[in-house]
C-alpha atoms as a PDB file:
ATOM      1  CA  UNK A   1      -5.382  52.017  22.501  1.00  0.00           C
ATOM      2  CA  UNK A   2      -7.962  49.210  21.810  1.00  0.00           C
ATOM      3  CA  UNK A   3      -6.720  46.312  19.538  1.00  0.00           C
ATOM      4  CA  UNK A   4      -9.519  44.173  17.842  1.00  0.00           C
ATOM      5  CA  UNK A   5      -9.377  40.572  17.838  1.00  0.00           C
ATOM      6  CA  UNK A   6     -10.374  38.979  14.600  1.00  0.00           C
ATOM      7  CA  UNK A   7     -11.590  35.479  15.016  1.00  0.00           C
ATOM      8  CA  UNK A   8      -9.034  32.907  13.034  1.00  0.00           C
ATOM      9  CA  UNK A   9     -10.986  31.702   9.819  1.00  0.00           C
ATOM     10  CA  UNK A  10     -10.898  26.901   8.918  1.00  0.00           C
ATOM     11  CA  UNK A  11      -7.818  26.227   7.830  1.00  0.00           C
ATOM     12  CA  UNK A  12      -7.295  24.872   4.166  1.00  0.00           C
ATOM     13  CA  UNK A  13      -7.431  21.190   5.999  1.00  0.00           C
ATOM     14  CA  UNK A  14     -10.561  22.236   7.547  1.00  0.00           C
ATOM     15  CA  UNK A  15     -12.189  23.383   4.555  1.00  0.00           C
ATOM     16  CA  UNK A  16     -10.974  20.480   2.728  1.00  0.00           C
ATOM     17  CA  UNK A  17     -12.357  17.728   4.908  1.00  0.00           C
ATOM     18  CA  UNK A  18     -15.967  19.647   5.332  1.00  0.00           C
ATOM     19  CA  UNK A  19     -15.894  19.705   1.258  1.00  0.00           C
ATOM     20  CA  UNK A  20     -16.522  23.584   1.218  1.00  0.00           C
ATOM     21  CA  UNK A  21     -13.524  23.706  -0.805  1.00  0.00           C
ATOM     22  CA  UNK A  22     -14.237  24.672  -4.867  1.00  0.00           C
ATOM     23  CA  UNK A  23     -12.415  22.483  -8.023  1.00  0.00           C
ATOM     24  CA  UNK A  24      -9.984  25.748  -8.302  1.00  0.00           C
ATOM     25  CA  UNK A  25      -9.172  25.737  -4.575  1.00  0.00           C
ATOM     26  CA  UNK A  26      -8.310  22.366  -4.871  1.00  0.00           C
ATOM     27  CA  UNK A  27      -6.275  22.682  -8.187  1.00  0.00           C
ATOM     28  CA  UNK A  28      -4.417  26.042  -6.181  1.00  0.00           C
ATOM     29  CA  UNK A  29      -4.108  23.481  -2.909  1.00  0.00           C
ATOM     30  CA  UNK A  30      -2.289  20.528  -5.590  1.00  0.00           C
ATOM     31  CA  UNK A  31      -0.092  23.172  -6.580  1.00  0.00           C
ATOM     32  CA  UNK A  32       1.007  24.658  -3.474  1.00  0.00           C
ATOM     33  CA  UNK A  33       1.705  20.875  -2.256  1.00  0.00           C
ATOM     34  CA  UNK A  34       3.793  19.861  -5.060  1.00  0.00           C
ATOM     35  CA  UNK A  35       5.914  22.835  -5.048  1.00  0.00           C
ATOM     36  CA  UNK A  36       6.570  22.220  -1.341  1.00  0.00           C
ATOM     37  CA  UNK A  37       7.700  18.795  -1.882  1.00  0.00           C
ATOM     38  CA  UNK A  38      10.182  19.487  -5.123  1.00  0.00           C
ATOM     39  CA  UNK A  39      11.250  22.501  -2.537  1.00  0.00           C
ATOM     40  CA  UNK A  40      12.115  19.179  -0.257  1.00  0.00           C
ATOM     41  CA  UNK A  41      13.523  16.820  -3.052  1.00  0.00           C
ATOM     42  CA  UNK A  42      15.712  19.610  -4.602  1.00  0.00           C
ATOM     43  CA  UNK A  43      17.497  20.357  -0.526  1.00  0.00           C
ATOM     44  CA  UNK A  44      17.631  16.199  -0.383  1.00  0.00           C
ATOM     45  CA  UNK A  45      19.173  16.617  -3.855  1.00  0.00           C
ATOM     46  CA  UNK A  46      21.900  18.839  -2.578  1.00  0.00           C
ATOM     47  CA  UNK A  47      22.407  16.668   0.136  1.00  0.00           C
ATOM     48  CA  UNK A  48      22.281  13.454  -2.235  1.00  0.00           C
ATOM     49  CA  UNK A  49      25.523  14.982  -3.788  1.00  0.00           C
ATOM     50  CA  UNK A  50      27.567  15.453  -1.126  1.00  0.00           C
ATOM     51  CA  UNK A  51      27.106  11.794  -0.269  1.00  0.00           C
ATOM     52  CA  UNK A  52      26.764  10.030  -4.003  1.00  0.00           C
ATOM     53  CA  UNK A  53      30.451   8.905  -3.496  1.00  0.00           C
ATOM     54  CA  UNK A  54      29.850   7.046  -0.027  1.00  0.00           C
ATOM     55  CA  UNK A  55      26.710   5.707  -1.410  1.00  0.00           C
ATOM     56  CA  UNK A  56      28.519   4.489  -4.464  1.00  0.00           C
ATOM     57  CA  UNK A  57      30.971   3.093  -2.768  1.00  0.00           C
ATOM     58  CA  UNK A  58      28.577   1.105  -0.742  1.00  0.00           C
ATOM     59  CA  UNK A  59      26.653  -0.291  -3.893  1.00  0.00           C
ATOM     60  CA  UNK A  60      30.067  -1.555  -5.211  1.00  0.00           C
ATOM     61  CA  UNK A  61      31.014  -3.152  -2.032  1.00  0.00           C
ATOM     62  CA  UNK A  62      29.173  -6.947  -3.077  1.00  0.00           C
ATOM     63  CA  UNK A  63      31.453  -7.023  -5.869  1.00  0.00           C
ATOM     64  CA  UNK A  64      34.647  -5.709  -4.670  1.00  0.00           C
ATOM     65  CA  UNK A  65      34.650  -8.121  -2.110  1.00  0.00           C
ATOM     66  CA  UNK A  66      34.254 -10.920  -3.770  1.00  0.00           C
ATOM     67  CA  UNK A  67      37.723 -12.702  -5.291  1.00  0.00           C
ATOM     68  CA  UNK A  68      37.188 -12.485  -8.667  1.00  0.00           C
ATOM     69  CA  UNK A  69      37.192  -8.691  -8.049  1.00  0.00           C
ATOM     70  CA  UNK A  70      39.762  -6.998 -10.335  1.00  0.00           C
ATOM     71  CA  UNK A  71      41.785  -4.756  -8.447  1.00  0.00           C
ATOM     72  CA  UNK A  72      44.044  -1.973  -9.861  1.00  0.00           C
ATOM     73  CA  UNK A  73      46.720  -0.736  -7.099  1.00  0.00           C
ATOM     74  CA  UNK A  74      44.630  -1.554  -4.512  1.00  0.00           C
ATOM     75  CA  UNK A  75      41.453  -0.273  -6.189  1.00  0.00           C
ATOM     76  CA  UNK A  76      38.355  -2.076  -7.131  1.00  0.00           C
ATOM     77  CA  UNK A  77      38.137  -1.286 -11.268  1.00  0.00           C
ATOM     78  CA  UNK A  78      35.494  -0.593 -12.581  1.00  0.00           C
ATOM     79  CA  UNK A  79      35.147   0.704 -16.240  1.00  0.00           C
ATOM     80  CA  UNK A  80      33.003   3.307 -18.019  1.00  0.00           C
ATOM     81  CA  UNK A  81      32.078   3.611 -22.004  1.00  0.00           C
ATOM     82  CA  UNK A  82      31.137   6.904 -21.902  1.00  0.00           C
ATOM     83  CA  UNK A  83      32.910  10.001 -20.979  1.00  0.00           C
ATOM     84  CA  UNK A  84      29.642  11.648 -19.232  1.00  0.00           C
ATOM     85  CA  UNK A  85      28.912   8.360 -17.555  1.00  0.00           C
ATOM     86  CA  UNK A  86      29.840   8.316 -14.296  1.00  0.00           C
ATOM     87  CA  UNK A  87      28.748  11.825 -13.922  1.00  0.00           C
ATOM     88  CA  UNK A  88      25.203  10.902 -14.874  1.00  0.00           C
ATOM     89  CA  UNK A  89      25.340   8.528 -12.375  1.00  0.00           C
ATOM     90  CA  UNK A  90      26.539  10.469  -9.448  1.00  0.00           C
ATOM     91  CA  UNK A  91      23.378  13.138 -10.393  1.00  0.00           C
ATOM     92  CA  UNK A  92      21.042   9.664 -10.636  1.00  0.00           C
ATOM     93  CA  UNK A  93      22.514   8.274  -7.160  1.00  0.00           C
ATOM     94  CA  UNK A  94      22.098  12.012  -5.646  1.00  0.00           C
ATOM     95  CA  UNK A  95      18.516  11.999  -7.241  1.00  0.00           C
ATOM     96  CA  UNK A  96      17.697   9.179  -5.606  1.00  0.00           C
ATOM     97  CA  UNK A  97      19.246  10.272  -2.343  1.00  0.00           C
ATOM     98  CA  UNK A  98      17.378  13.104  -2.163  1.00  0.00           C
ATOM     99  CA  UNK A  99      14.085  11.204  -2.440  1.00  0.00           C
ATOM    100  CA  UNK A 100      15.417   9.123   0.620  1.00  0.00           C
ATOM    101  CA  UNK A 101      15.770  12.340   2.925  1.00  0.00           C
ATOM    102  CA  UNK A 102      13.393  14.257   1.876  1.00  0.00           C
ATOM    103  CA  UNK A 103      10.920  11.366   2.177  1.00  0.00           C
ATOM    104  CA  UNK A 104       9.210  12.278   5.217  1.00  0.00           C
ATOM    105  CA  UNK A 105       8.340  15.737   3.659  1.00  0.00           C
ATOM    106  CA  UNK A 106       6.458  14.972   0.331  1.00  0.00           C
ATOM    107  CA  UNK A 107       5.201  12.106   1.810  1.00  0.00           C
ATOM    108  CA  UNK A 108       3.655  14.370   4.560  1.00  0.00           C
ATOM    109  CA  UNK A 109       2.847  17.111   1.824  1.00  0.00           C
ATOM    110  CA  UNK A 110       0.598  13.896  -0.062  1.00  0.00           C
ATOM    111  CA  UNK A 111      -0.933  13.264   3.251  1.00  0.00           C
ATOM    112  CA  UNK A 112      -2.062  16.298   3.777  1.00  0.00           C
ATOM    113  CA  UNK A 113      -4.024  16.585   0.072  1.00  0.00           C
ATOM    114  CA  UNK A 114      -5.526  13.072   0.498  1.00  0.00           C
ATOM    115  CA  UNK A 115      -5.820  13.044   3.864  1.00  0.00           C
ATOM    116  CA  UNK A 116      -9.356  15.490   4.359  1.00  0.00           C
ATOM    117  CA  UNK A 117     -11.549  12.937   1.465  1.00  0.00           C
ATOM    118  CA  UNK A 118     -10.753  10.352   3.779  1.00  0.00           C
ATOM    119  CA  UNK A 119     -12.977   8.766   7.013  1.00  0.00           C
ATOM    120  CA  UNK A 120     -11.858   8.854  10.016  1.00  0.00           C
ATOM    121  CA  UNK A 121     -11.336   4.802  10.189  1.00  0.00           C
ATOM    122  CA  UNK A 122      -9.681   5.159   6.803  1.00  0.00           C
ATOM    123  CA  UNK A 123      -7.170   7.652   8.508  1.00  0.00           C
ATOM    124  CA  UNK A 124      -6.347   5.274  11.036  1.00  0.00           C
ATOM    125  CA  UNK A 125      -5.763   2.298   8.479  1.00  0.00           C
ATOM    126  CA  UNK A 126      -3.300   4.575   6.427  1.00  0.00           C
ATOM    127  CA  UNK A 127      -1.161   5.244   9.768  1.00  0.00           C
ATOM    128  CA  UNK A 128      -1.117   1.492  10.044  1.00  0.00           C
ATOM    129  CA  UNK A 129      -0.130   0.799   6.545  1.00  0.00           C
ATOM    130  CA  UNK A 130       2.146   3.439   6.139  1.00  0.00           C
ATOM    131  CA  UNK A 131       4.322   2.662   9.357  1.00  0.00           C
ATOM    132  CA  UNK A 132       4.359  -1.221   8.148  1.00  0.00           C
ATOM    133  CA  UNK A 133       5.368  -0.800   4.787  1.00  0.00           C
ATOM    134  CA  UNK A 134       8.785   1.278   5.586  1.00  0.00           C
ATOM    135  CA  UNK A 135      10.226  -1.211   7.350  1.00  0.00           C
ATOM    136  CA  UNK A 136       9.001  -4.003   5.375  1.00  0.00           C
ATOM    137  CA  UNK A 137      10.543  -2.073   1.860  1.00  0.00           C
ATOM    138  CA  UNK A 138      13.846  -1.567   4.028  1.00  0.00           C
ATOM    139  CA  UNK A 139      13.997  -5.440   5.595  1.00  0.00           C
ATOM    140  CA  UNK A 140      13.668  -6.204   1.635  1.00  0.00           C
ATOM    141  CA  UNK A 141      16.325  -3.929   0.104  1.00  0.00           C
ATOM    142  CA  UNK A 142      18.880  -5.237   2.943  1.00  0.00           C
ATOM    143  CA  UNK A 143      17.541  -8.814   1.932  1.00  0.00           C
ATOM    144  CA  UNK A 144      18.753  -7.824  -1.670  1.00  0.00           C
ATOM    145  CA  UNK A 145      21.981  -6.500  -1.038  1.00  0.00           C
ATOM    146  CA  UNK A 146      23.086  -9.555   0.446  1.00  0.00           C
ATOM    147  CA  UNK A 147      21.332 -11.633  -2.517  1.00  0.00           C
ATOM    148  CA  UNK A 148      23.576  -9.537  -4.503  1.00  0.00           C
ATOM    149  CA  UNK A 149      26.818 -10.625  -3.617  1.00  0.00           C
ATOM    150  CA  UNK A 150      25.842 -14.276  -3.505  1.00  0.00           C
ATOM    151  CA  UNK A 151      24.395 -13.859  -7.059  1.00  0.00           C
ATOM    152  CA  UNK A 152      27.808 -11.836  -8.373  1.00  0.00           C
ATOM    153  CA  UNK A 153      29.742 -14.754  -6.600  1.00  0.00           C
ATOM    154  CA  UNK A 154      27.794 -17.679  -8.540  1.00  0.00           C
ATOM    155  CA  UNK A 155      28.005 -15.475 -12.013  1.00  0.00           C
ATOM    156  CA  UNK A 156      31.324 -14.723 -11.753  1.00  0.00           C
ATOM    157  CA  UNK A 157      32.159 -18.451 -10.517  1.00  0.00           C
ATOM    158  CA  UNK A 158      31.120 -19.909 -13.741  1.00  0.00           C
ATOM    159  CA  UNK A 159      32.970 -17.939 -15.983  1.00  0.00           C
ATOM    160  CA  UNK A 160      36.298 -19.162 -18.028  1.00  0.00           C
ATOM    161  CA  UNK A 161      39.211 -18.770 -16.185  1.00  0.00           C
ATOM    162  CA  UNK A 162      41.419 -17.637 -19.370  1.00  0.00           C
ATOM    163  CA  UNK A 163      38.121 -14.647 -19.731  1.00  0.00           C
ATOM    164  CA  UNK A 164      38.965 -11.512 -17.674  1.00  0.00           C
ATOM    165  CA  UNK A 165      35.953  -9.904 -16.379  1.00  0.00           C
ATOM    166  CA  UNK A 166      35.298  -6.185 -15.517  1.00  0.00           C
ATOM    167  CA  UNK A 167      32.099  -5.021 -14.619  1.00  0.00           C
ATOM    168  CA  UNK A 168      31.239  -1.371 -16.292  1.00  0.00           C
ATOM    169  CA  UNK A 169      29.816   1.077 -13.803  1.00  0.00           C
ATOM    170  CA  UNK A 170      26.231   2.090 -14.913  1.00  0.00           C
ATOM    171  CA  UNK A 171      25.207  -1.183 -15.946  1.00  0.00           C
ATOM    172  CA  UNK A 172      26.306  -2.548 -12.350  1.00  0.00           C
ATOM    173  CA  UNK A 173      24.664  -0.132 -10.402  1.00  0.00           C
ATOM    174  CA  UNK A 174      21.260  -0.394 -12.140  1.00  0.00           C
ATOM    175  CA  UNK A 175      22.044  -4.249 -11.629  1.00  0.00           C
ATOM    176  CA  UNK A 176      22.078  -3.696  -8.012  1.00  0.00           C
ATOM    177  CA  UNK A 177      19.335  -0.907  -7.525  1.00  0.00           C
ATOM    178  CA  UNK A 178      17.115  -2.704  -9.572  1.00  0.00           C
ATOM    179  CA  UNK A 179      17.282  -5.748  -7.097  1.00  0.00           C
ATOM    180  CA  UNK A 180      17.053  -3.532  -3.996  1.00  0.00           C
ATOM    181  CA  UNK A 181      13.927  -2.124  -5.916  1.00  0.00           C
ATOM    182  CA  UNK A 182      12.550  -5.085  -6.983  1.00  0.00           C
ATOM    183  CA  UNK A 183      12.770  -6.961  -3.858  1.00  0.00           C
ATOM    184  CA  UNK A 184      11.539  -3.908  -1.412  1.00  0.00           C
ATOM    185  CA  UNK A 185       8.536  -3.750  -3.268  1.00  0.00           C
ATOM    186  CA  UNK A 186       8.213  -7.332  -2.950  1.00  0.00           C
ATOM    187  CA  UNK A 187       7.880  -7.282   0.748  1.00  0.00           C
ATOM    188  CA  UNK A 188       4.958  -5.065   0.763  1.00  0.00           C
ATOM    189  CA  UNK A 189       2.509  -7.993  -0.497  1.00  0.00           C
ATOM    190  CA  UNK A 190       2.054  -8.705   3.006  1.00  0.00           C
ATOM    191  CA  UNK A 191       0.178  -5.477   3.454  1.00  0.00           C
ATOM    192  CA  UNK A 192      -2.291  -5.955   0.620  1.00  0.00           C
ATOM    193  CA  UNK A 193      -2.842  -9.205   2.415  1.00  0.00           C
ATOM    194  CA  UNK A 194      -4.033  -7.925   5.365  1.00  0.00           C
ATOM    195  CA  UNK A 195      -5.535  -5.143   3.565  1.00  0.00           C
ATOM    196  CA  UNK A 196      -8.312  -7.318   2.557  1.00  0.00           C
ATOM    197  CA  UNK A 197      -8.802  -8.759   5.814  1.00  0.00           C
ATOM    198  CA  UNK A 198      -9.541  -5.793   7.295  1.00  0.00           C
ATOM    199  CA  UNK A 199     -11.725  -4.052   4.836  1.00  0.00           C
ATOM    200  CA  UNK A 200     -13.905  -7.676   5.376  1.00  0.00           C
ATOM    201  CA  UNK A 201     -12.951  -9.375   1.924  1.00  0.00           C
ATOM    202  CA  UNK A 202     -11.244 -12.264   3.000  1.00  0.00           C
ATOM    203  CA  UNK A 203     -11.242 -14.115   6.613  1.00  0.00           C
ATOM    204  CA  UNK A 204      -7.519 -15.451   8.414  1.00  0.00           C
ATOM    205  CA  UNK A 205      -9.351 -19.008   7.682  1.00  0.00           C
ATOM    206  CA  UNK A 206      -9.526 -18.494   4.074  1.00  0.00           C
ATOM    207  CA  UNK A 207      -6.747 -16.525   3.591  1.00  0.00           C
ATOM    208  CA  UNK A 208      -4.569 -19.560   5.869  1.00  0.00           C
ATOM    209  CA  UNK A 209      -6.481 -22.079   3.530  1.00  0.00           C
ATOM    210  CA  UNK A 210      -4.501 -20.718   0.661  1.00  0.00           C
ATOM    211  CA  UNK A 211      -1.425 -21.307   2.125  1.00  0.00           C
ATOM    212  CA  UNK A 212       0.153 -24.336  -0.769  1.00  0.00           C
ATOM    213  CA  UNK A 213      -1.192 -22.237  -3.155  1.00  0.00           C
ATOM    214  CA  UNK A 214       0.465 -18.612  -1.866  1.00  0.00           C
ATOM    215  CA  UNK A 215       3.829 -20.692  -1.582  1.00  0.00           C
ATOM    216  CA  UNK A 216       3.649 -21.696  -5.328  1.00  0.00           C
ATOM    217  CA  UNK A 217       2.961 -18.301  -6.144  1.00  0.00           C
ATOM    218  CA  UNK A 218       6.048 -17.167  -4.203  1.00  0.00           C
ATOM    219  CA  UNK A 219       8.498 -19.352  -5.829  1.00  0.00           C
ATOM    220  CA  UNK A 220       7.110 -19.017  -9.294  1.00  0.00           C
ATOM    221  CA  UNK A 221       7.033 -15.290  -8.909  1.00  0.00           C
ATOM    222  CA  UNK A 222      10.640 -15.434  -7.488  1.00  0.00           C
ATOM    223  CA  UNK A 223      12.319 -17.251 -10.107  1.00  0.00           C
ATOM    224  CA  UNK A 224      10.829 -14.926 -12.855  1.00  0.00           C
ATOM    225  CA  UNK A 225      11.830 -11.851 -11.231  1.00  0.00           C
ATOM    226  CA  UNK A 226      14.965 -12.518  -9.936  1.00  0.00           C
ATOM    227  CA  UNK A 227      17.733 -11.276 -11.871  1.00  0.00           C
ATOM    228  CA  UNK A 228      20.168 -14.145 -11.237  1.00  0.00           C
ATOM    229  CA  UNK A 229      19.655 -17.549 -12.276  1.00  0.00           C
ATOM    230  CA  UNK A 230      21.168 -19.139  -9.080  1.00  0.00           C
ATOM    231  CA  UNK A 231      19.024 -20.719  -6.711  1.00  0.00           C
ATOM    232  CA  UNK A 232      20.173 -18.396  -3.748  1.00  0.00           C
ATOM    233  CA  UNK A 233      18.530 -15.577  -4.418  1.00  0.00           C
ATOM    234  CA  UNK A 234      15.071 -17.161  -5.602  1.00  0.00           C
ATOM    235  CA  UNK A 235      14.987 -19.373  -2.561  1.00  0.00           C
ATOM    236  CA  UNK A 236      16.037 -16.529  -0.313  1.00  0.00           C
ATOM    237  CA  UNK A 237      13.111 -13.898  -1.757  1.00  0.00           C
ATOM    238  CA  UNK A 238      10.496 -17.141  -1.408  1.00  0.00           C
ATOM    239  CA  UNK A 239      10.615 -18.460   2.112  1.00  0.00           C
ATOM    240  CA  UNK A 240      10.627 -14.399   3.258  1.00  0.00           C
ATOM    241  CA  UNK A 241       7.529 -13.854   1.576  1.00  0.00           C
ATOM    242  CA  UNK A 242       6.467 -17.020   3.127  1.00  0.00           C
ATOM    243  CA  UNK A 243       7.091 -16.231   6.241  1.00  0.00           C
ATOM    244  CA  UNK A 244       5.611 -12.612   5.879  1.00  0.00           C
ATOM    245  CA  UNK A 245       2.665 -13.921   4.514  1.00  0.00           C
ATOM    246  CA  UNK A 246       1.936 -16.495   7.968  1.00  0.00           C
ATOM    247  CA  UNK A 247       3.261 -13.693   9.759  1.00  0.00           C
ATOM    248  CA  UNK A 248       0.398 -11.463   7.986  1.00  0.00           C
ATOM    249  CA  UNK A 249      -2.516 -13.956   8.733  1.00  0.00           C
ATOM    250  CA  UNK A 250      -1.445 -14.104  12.092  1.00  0.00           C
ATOM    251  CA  UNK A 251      -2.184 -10.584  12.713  1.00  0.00           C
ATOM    252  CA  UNK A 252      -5.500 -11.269  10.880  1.00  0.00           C
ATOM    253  CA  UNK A 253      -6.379 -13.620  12.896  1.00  0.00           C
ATOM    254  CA  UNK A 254      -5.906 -11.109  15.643  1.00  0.00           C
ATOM    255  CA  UNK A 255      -8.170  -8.693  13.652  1.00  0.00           C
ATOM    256  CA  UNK A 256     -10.918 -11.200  13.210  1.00  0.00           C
ATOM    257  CA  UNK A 257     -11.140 -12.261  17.232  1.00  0.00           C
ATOM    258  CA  UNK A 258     -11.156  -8.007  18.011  1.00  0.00           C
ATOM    259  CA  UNK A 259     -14.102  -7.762  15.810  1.00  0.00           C
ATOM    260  CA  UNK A 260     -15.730 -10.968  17.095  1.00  0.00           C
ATOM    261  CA  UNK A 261     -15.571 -12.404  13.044  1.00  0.00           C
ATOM    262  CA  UNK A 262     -17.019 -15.946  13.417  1.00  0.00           C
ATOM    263  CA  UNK A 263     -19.566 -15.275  16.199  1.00  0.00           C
ATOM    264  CA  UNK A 264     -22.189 -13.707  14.416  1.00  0.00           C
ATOM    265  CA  UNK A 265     -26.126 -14.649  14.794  1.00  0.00           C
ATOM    266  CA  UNK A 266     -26.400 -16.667  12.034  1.00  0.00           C
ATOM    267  CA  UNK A 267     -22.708 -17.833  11.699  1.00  0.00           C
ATOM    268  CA  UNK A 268     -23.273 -21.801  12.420  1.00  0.00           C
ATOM    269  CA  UNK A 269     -26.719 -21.721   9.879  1.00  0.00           C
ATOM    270  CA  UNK A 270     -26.364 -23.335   6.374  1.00  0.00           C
ATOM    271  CA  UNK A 271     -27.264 -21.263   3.381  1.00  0.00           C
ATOM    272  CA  UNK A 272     -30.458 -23.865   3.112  1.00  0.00           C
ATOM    273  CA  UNK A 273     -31.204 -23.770   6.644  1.00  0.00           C
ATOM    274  CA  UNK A 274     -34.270 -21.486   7.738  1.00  0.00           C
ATOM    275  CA  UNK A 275     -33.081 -19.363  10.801  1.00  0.00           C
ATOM    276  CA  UNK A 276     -35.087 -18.708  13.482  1.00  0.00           C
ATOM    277  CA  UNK A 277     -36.828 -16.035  14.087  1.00  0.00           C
ATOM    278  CA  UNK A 278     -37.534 -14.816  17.665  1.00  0.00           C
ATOM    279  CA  UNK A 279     -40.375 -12.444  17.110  1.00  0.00           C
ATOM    280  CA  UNK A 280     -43.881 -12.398  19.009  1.00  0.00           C
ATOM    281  CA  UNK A 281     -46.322 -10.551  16.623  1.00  0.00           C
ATOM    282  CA  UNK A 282     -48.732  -8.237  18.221  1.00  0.00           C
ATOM    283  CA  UNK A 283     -52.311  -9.596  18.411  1.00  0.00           C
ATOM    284  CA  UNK A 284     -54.575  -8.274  16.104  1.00  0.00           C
ATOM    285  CA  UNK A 285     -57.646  -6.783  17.094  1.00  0.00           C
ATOM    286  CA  UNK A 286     -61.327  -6.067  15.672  1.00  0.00           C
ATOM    287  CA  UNK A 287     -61.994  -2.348  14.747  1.00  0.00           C
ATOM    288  CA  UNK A 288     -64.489   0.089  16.623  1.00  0.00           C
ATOM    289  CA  UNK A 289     -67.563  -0.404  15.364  1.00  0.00           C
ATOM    290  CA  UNK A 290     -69.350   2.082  13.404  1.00  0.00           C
ATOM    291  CA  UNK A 291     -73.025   2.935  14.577  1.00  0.00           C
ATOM    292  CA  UNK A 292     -76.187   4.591  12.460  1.00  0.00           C
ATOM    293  CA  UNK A 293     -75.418   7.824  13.972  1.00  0.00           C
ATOM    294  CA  UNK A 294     -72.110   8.280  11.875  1.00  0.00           C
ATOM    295  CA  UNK A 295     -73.547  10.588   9.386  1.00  0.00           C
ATOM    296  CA  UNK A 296     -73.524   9.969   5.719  1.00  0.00           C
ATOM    297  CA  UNK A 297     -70.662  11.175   3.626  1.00  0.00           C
ATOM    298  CA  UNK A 298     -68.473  11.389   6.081  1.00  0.00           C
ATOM    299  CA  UNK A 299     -65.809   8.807   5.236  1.00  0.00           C
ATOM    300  CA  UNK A 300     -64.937   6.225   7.915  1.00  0.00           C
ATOM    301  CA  UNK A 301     -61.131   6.712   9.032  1.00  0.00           C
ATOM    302  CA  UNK A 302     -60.875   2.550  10.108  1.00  0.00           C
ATOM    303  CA  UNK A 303     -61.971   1.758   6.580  1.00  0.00           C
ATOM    304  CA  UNK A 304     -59.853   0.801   3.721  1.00  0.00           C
ATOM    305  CA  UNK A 305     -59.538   3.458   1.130  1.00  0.00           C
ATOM    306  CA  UNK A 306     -61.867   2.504  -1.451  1.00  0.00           C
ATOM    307  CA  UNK A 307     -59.897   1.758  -5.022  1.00  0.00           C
ATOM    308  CA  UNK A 308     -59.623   4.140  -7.722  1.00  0.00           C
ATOM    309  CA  UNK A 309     -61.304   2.642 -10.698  1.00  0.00           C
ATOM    310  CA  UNK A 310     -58.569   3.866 -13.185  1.00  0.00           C
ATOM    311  CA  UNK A 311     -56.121   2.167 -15.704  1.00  0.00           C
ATOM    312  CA  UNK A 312     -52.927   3.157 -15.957  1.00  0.00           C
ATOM    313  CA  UNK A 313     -52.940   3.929 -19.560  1.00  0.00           C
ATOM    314  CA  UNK A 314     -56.054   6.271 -18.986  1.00  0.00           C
ATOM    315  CA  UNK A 315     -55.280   9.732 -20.224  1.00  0.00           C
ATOM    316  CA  UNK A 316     -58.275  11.251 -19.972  1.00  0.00           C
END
């Protein structure tokens, strides 16, 4: 019995990156990688509600361990105004769960569409990026769960002692997941940072001349955004973006002395200053000279091309 071997056809990657794709391939491609990826956020989702109590648990933890806490036989109390509340919040904690673990598949899934319109040293920028700005969101959403407890201690702290105070559930949680939110995404400015570095926009000298004024930016940017009006958390979010930001023209500094930034040809010239210009022009010779034997009407290929006696407006 003879089999025959057909010969595997490009993949949809393949096709996509050598553009022989069509606008309804593409449109059928979007569609097949978006169902994929709610495929992967509705599992995470399933997952997310198995563990919404732990993680809720863990988000109240700043403020049940704090003494002003209010505790109910041996329970930290919290209080809801709506019957449906703290079921709505256990579906948006599972929600958001889900996005956590199935992360590494609908990120992959927008990869892959993106991915093929992309050059080869654009490719290896986005690994760079992408591995840098996981940890950096995570170092800043620990940064803020700390902030948070310091900031619930200070609030709580200044309150009247004859006022009791207990905290209602939703409005807590979207206290603290707003902070985690807010300062994760604040710990990616590093990246845009070196971002322009390395697409050639700004060199580690300029960018480390801006230094006073990237500090003021920091602070001012801290104390609008931070949720708390103690000085903890403002300071706390400010000197880490400081320090991520030397930390990020470091590495461009790095970048600029791999690429030899700096040393170029004309590097140490003024903008006035005429560069030199090591060229030796050719000598120029005279033409072969044309006898009385060359016969007449034939034209003369060393002479110029004798104008055409014609305006440019001549129509006729």
């Amino acid at each position: 019995m003879a089999f025959a071997l057909r010969k595997r056809g490009p993949s949809t990657f393949e096709r996509a990156a050598d553009g022989s794709m069509t606008l309804i391939e593409h449109v059928r491609e979007l569609r097949n990688r978006l169902f994929r990826a709610s495929v992967a956020i509705l599992v995470g989702f399933g997952f997310g509600i198995w563990l919404a109590e732990p993680v809720l648990h863990l988000l109240q933890q700043p403020y049940c361990d704090l003494p002003q806490a209010r505790y109910v036989e041996g329970k930290c109390e919290f209080v809801q105004l709506g019957p449906a509340d703290l079921f709505l919040l256990n579906l948006k904690v599972a929600l958001w769960v889900g996005l956590i673990v199935a992360a590494p598949v609908w990120l992959y899934q927008l990869w892959a569409f993106i991915a093929p319109g992309l050059h080869r040293h654009e490719r290896r920028y986005a690994y760079f990026f992408t591995a840098l700005a996981a940890p950096l969101f995570a170092a800043g959403a620990v940064l803020a769960y700390f902030v948070t407890a310091k900031g619930l201690e200070f609030l709580l702290s200044i309150s009247d002692s004859e006022i009791s105070t207990t905290l209602e559930i939703t409005k807590y949680i979207s206290f603290v997941t707003n902070l985690i939110l807010l300062f994760g995404v604040a710990f990616e400015f590093p990246l845009l940072v070196l971002m322009l570095n390395f697409v050639g926009i700004a060199s580690a000298k300029r960018l480390l001349s801006w230094w006073r004024v990237a500090i003021f930016v920091f602070f001012a940017f801290s104390a609008v955004v931070t949720p708390t009006p103690d000085p903890f958390g403002m300071t706390a979010l400010a000197i880490c973006l400081s320090a991520l930001y030397f930390g990020a023209v470091g590495i461009a500094f790095l970048n600029d002395k791999r690429r030899g930034r700096g040393k170029e040809i004309y590097a140490g010239i003024d903008d006035d200053e005429v560069s030199p210009l090591e060229f030796d022009a050719d000598p120029v010779v005279a033409g072969q000279r044309v006898d009385a034997s060359t016969p007449i009407g034939v034209p003369d290929p060393i002479a110029p091309p004798a104008p055409i006696e014609r305006r440019y407006d001549d129509m006729t």
